[in-house]
C-alpha atoms as a PDB file:
ATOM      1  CA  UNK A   1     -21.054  -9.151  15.859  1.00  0.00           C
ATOM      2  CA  UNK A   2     -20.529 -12.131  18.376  1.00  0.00           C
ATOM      3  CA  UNK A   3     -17.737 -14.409  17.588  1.00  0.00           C
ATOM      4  CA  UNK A   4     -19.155 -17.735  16.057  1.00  0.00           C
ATOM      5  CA  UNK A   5     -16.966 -20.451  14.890  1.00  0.00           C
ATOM      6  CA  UNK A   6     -18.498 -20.343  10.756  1.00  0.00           C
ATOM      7  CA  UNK A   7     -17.090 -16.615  11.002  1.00  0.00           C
ATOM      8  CA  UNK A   8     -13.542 -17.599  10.624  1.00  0.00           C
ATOM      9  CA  UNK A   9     -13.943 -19.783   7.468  1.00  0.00           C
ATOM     10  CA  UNK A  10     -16.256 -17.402   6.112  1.00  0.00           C
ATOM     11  CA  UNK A  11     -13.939 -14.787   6.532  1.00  0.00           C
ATOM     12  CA  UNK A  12     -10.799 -16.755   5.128  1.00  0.00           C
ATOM     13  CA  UNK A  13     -13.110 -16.533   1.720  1.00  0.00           C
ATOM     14  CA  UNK A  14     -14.530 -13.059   1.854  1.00  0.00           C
ATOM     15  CA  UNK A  15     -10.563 -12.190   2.312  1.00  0.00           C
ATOM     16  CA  UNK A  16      -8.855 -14.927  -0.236  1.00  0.00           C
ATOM     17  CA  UNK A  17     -11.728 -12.987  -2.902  1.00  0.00           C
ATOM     18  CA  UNK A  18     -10.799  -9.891  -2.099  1.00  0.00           C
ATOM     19  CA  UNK A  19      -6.885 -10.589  -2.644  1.00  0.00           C
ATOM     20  CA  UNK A  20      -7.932 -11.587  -6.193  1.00  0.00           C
ATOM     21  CA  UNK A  21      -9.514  -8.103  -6.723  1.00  0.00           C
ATOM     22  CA  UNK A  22      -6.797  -6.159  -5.186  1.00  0.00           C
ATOM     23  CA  UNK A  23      -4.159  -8.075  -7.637  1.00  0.00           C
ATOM     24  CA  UNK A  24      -6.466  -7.041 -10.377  1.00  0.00           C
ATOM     25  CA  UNK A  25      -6.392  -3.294  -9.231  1.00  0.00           C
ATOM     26  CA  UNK A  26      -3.412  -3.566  -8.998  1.00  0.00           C
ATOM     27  CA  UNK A  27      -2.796  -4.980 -12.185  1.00  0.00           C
ATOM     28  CA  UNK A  28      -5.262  -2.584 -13.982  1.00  0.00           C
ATOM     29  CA  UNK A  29      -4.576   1.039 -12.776  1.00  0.00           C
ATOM     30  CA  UNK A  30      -0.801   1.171 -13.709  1.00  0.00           C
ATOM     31  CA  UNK A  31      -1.216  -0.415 -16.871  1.00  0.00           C
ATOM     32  CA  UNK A  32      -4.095   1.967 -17.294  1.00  0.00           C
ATOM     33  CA  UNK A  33      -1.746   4.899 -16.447  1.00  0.00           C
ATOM     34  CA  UNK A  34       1.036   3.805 -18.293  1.00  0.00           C
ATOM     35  CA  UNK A  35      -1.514   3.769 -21.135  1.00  0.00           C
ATOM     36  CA  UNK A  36      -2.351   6.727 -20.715  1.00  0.00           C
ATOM     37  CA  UNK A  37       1.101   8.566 -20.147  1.00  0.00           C
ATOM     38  CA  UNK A  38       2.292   7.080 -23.951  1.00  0.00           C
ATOM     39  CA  UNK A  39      -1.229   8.200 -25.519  1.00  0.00           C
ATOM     40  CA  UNK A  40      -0.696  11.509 -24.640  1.00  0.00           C
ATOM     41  CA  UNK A  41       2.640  11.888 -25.133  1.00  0.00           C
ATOM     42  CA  UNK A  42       3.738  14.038 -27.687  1.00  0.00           C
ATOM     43  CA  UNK A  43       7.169  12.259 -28.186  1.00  0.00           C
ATOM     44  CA  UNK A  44       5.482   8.652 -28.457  1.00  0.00           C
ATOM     45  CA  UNK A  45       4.907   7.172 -31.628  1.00  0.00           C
ATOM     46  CA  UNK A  46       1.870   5.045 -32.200  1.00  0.00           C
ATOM     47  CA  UNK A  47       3.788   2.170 -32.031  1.00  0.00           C
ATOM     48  CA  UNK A  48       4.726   2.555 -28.912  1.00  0.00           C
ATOM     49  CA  UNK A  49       1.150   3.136 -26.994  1.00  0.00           C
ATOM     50  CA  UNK A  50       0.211   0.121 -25.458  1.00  0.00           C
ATOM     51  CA  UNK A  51      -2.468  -2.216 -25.891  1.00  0.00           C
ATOM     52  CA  UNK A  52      -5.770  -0.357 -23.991  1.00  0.00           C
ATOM     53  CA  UNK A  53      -5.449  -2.341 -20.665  1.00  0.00           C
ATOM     54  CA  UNK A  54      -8.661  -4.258 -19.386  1.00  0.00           C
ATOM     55  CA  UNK A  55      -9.232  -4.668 -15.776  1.00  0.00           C
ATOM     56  CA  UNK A  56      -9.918  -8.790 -16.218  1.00  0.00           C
ATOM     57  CA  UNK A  57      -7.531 -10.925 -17.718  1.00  0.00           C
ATOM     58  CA  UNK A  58      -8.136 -11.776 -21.305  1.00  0.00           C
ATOM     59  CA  UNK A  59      -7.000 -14.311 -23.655  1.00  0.00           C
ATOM     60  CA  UNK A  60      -6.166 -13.846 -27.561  1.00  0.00           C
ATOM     61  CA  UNK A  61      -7.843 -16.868 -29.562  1.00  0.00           C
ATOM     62  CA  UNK A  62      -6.318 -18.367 -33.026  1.00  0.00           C
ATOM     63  CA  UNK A  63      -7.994 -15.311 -34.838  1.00  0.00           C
ATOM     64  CA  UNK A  64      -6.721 -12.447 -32.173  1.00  0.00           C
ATOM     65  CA  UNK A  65      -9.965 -12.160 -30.887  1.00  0.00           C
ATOM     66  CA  UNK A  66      -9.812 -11.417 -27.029  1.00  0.00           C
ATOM     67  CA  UNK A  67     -12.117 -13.531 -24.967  1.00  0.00           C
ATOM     68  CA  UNK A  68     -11.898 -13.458 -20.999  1.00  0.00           C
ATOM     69  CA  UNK A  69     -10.155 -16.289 -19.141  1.00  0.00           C
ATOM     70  CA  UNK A  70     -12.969 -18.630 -16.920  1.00  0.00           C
ATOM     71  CA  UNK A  71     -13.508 -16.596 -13.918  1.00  0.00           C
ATOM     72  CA  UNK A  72     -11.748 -19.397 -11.678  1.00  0.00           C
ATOM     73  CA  UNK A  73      -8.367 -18.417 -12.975  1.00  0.00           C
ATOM     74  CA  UNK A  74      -8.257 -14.726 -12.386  1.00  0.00           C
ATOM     75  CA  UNK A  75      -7.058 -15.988  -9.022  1.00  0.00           C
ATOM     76  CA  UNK A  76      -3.165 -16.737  -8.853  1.00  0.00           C
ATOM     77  CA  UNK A  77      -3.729 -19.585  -6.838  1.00  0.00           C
ATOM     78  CA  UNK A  78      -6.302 -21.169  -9.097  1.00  0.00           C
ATOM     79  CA  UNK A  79      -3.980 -20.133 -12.023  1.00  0.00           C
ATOM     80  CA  UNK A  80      -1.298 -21.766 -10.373  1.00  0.00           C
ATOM     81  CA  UNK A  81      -2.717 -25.270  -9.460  1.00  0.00           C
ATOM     82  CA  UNK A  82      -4.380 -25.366 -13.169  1.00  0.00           C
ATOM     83  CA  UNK A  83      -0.943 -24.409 -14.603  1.00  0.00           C
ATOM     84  CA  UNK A  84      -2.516 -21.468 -16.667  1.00  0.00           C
ATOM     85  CA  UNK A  85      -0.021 -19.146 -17.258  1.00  0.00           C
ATOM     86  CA  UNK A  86      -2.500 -15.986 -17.307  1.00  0.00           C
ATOM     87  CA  UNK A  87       0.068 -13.797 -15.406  1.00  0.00           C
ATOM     88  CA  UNK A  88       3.566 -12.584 -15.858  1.00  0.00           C
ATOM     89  CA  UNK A  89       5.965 -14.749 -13.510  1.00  0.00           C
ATOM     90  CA  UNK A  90       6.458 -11.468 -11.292  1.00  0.00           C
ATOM     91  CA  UNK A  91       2.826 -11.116 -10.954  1.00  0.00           C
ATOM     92  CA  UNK A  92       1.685 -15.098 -10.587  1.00  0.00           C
ATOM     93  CA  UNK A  93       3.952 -14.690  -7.462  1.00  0.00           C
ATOM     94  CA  UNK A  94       2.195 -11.786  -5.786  1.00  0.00           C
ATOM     95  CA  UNK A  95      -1.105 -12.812  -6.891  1.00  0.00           C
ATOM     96  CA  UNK A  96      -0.497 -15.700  -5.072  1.00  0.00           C
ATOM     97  CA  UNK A  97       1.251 -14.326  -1.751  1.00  0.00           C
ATOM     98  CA  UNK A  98      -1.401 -11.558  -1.668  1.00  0.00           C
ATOM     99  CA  UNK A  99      -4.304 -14.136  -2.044  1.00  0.00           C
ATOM    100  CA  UNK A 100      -3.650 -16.183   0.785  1.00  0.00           C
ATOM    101  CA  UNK A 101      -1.836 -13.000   2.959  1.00  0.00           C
ATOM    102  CA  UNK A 102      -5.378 -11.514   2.513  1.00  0.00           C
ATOM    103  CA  UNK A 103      -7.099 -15.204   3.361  1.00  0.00           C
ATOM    104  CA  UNK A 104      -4.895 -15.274   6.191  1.00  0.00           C
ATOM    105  CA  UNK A 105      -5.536 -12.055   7.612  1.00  0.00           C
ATOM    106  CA  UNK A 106      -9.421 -11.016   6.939  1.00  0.00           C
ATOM    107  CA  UNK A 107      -9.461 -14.582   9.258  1.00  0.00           C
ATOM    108  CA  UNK A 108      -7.317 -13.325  11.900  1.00  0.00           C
ATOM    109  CA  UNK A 109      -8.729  -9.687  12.060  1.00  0.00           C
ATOM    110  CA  UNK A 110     -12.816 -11.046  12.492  1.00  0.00           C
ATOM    111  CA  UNK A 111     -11.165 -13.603  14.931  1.00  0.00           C
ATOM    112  CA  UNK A 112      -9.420 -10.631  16.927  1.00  0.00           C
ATOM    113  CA  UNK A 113     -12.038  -7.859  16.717  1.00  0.00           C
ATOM    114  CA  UNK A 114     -15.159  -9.723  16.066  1.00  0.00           C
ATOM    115  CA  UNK A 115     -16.750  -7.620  19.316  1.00  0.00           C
ATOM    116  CA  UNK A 116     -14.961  -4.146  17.643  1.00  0.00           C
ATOM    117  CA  UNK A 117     -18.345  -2.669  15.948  1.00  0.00           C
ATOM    118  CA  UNK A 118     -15.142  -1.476  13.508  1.00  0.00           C
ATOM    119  CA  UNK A 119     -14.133  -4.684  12.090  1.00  0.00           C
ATOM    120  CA  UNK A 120     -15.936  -3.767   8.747  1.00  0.00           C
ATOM    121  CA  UNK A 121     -13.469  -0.792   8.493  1.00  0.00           C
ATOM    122  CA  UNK A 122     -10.809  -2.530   9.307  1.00  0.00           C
ATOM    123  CA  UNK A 123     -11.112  -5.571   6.937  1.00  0.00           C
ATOM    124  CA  UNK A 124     -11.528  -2.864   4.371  1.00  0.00           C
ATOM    125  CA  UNK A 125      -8.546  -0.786   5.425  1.00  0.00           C
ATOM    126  CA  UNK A 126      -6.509  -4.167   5.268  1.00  0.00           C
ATOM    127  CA  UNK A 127      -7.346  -4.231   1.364  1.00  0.00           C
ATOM    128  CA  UNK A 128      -6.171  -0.668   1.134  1.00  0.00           C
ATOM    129  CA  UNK A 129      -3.115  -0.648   2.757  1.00  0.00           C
ATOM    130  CA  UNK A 130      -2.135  -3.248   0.911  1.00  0.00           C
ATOM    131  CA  UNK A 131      -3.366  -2.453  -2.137  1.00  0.00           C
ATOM    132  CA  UNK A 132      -0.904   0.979  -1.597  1.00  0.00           C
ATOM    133  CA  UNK A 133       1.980  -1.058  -0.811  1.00  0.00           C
ATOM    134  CA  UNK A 134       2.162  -3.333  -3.354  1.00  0.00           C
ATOM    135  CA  UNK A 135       1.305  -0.146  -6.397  1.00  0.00           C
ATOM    136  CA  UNK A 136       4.154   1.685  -4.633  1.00  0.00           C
ATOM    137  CA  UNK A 137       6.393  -1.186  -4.672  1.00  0.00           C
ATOM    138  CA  UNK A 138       6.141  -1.948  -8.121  1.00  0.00           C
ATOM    139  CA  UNK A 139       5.606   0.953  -9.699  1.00  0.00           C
ATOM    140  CA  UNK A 140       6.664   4.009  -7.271  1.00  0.00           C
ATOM    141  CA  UNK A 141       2.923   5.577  -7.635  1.00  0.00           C
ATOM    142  CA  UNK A 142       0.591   6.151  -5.064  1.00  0.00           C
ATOM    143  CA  UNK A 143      -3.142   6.365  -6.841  1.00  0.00           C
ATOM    144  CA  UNK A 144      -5.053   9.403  -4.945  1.00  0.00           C
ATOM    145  CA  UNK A 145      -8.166   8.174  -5.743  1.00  0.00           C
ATOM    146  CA  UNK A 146      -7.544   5.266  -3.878  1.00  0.00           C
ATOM    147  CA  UNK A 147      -6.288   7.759  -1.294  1.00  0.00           C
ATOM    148  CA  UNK A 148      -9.721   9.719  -1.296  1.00  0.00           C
ATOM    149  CA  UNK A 149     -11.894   7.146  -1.210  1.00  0.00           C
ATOM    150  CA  UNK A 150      -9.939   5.439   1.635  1.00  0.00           C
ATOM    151  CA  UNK A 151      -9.886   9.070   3.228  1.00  0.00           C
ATOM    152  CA  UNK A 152     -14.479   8.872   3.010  1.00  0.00           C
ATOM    153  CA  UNK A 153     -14.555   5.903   4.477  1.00  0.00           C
ATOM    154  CA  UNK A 154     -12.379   6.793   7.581  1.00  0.00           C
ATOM    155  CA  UNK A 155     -14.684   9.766   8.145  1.00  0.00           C
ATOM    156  CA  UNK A 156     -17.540   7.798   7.704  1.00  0.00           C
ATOM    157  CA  UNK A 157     -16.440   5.834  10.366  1.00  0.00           C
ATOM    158  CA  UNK A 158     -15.051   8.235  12.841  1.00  0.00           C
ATOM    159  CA  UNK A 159     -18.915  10.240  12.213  1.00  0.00           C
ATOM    160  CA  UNK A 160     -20.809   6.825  12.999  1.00  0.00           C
ATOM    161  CA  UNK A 161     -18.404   4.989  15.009  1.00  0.00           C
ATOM    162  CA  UNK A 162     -16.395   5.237  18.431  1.00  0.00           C
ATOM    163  CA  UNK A 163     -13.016   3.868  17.177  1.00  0.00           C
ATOM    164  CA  UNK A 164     -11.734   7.477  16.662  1.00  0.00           C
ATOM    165  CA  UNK A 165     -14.201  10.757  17.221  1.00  0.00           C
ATOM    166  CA  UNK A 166     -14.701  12.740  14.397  1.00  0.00           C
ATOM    167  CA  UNK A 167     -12.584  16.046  15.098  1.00  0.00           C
ATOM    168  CA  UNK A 168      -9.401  13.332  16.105  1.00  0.00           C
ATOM    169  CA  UNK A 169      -9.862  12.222  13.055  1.00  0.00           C
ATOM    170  CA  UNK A 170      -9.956  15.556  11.107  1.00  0.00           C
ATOM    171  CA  UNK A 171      -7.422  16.378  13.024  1.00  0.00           C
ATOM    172  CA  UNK A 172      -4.946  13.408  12.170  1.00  0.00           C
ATOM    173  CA  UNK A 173      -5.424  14.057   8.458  1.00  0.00           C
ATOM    174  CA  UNK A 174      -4.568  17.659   8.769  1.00  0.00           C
ATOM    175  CA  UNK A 175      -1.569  16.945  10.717  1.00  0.00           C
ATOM    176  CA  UNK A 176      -0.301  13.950   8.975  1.00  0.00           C
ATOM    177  CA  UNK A 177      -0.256  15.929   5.445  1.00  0.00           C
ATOM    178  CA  UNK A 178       1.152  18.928   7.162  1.00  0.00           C
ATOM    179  CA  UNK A 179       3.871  16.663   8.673  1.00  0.00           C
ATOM    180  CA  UNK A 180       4.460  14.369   5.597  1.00  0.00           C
ATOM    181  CA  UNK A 181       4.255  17.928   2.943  1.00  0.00           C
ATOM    182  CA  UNK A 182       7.515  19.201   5.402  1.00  0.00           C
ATOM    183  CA  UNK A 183       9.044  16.505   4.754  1.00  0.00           C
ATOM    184  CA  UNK A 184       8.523  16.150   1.199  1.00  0.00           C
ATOM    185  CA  UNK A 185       9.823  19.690   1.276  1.00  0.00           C
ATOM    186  CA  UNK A 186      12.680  18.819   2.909  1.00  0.00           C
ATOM    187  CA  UNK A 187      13.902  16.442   0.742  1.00  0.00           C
ATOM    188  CA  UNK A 188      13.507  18.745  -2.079  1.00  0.00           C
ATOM    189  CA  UNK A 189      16.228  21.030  -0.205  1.00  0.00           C
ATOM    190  CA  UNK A 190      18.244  18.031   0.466  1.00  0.00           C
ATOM    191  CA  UNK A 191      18.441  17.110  -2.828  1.00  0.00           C
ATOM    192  CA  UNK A 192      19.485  20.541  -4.274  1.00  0.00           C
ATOM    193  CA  UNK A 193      21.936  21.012  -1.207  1.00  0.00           C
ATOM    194  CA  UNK A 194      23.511  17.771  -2.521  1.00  0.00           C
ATOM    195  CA  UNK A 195      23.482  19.102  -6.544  1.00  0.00           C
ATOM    196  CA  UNK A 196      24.950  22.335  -4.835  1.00  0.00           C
ATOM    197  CA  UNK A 197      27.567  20.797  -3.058  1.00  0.00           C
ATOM    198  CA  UNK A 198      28.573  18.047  -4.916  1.00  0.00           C
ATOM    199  CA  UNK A 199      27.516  18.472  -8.297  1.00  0.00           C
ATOM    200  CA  UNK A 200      26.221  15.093  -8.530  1.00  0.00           C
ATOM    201  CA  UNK A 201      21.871  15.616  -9.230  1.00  0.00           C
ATOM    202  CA  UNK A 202      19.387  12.854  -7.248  1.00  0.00           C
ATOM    203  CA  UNK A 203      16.849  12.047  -9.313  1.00  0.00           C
ATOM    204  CA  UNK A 204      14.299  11.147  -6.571  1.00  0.00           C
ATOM    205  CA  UNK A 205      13.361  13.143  -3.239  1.00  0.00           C
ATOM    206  CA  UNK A 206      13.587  11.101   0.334  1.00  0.00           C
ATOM    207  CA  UNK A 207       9.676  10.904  -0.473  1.00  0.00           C
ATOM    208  CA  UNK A 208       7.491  11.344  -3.161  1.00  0.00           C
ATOM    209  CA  UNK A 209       3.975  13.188  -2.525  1.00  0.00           C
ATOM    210  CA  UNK A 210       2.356  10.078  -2.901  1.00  0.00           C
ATOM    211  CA  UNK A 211       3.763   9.498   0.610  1.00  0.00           C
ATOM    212  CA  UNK A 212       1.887  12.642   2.164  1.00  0.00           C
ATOM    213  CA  UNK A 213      -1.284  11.374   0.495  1.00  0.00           C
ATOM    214  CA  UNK A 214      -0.555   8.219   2.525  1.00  0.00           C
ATOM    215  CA  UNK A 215       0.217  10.591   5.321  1.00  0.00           C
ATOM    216  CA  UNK A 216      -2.720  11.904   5.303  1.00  0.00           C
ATOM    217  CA  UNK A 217      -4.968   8.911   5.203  1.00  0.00           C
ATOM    218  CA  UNK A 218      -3.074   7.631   8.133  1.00  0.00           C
ATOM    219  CA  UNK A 219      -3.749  10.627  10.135  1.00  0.00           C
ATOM    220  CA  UNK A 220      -7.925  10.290   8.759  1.00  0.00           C
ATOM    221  CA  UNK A 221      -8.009   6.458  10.442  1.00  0.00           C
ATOM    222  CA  UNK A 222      -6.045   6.509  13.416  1.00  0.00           C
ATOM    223  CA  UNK A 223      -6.429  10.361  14.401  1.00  0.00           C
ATOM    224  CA  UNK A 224      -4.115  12.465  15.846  1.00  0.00           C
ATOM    225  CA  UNK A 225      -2.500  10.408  18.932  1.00  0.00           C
ATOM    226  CA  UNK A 226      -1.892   7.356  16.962  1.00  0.00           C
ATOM    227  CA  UNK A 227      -0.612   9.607  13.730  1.00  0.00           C
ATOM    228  CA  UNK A 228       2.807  10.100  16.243  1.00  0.00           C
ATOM    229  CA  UNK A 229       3.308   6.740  16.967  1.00  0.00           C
ATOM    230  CA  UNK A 230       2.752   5.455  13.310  1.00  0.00           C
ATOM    231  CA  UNK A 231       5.296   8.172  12.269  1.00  0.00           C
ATOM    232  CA  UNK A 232       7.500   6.814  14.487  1.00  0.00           C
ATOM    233  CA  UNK A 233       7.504   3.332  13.168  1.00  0.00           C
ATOM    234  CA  UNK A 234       7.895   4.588   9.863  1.00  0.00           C
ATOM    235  CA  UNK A 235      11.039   6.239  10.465  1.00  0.00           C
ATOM    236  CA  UNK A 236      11.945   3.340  12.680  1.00  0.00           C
ATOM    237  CA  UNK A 237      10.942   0.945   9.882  1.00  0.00           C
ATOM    238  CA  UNK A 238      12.402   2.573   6.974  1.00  0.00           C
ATOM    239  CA  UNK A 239      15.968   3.588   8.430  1.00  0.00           C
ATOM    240  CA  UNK A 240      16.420  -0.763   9.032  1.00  0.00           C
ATOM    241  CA  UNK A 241      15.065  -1.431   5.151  1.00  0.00           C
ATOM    242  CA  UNK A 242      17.398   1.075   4.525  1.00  0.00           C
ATOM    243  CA  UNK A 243      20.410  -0.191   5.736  1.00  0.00           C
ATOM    244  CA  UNK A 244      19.581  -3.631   4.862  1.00  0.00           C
ATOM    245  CA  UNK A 245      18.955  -2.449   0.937  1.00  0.00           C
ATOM    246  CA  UNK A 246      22.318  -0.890   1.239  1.00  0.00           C
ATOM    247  CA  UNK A 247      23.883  -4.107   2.792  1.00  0.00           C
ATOM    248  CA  UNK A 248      22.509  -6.362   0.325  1.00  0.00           C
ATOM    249  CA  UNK A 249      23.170  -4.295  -2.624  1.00  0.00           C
ATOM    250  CA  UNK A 250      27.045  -4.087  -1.162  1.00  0.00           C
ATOM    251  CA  UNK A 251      27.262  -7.676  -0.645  1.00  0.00           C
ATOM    252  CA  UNK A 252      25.766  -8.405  -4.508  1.00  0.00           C
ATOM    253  CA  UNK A 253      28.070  -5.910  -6.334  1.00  0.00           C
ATOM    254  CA  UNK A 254      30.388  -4.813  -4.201  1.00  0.00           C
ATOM    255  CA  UNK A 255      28.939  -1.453  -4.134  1.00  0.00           C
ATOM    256  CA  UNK A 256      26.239   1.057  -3.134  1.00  0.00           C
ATOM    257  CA  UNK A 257      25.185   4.329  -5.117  1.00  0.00           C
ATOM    258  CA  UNK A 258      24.450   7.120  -2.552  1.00  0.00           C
ATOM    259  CA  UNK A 259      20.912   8.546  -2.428  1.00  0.00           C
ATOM    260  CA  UNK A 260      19.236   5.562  -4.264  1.00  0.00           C
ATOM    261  CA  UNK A 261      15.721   5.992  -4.217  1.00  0.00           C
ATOM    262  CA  UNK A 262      13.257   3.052  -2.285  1.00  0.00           C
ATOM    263  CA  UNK A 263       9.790   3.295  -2.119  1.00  0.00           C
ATOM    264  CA  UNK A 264       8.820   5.137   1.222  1.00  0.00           C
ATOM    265  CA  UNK A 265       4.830   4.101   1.263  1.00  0.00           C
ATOM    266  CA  UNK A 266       5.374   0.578   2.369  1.00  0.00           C
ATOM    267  CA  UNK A 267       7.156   1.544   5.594  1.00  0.00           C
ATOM    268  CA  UNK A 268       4.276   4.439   6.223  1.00  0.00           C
ATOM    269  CA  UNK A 269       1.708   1.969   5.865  1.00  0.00           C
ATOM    270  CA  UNK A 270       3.706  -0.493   8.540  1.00  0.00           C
ATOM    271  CA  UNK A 271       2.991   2.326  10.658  1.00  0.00           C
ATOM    272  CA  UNK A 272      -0.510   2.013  10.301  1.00  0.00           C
ATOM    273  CA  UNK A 273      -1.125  -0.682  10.334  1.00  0.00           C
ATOM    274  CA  UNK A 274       0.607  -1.610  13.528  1.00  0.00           C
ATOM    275  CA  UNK A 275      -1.182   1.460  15.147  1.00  0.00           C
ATOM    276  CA  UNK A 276      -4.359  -0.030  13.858  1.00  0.00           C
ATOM    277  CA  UNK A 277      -3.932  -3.984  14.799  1.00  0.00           C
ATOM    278  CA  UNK A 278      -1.319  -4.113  17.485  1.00  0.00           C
ATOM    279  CA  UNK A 279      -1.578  -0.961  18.969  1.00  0.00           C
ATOM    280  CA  UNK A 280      -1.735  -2.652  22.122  1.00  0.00           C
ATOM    281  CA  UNK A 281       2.282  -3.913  21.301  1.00  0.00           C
ATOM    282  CA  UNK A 282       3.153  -0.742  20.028  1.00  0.00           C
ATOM    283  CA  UNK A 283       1.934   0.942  23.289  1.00  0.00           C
ATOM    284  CA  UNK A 284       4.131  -1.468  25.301  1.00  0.00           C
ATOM    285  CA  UNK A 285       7.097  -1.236  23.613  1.00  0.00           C
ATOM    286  CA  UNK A 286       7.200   2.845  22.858  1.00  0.00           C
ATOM    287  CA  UNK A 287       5.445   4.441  25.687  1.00  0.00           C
ATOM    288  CA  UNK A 288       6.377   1.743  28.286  1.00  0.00           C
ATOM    289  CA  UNK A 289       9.998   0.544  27.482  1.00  0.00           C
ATOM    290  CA  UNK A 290      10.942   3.352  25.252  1.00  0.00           C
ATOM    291  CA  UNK A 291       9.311   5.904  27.696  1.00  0.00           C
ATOM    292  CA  UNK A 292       7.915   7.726  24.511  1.00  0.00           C
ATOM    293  CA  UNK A 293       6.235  11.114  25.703  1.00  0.00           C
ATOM    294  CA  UNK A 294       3.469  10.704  23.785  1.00  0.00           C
END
């Protein structure tokens, strides 16, 4: 693809439409899960299952009948301006920051990598990522079929593609679950070390096995040199979030509880994703300043 100026705007559409279907998804497949969880539950009453969650917003008329809202206002944005309150308020927000962060950067990835033959993948990999994020922010789940089908479409493009040779990329994924499963693992000790110890039980590992699923998809698109480096950041990444949760949760009540839990798959997929859009940064500041071995 040769860069022509009608890409750009084109592309600030394509990704402002696809921000409205990732807030849907991830609207729909908790809700659907959560759903599901109290349906099956044998210590749920009825009254307490859910409404069945659809995946496009719907409106109740004067009779209770459910009709879907104008297709204009499943966007946030649209919603917004046209002061339709489809959304809950935490939700209107994201929809909204995720609609124009997706606007923002499908524009600036065809701008940067419009003579990559990978900037397909890597306007869809944008939608993933975030997609993961935002599921594992809210709701501390991390979907593997979004995982799997993310995971096909990395082979597919390390088979057909020279971004990342097929066996790298095989190669990544085994090593980034391997790496992320040990871990996982290790966390598990930790925590019964610390109900050994101290008597006091954490609820939560360090990371949840969503986070090797995430491991592993990072390892599928970036194979197995960049897996190190995106590693790397995520420890980097999640230490400061870490200590700046702590900090504000000292300065707001005066206290911290040890060993709360935060969601670990954002800072995995910072890894990524600066691996898979700066990696040119990334290379100066670890292997040249930081004199990383790798």
């Amino acid at each position: 693809m040769s860069f022509t100026p009608v890409a750009i705007p084109l592309a600030v559409l394509f990704g402002f439409l696809v921000g409205v279907v990732v807030n849907l998804i991830a609207d729909y497949l908790p809700a659907q899960r959560h759903y599901h969880l109290a349906r099956t539950s044998p210590f749920a009453s009825r009254s307490a299952v859910p409404r069945k969650p659809t995946f496009f917003p719907r409106r109740a008329d004067s009779e209770n009948n459910e009709h879907l809202w104008p297709v204009p206002l499943w966007s946030g944005v649209i919603a917004a301006l046209a002061d339709a309150h489809i959304y809950e308020p935490h939700q209107r927000t994201r929809h909204i920051v995720i609609e124009i962060g997706m606007a923002l950067a499908f524009g600036w990835i065809v701008w940067t990598f419009a003579e990559t033959p990978s900037w397909p993948f890597l306007l869809f990999y944008a939608a993933v990522l975030i997609l993961i994020a935002i599921i594992d922010v809210e709701y501390r789940w991390v979907f593997s079929e979004i995982v799997v089908l993310a995971g096909l479409v990395a082979l597919f493009e390390a088979a057909y593609s020279p971004r990342v040779r097929l066996d790298e990329a095989i190669s990544g994924g085994v090593h980034g679950l391997l790496v992320m499963l040990a871990l996982y693992l290790l966390g598990i000790v930790f925590a019964r070390l610390i109900a050994l110890f101290t008597g006091r039980r954490v609820g939560r590992t360090v990371l949840g096995f969503g986070d090797v699923y995430i491991g592993a998809l990072g390892g599928l698109i970036l194979g197995w040199n960049g897996l190190w480096f995106a590693l790397f950041i995520m420890i980097l990444t999640g230490a400061v979030a870490s200590l700046g949760f702590m900090s504000i949760k000292i300065i707001k009540t005066g206290r911290y509880r040890v060993f709360s839990a935060i969601p670990y798959g954002p800072y995995i997929v910072i890894g990524i994703a600066a691996m898979l859009y700066i990696p040119q940064i990334v290379d100066l500041v670890l292997r040249r300043v930081m004199n990383w071995p790798f």
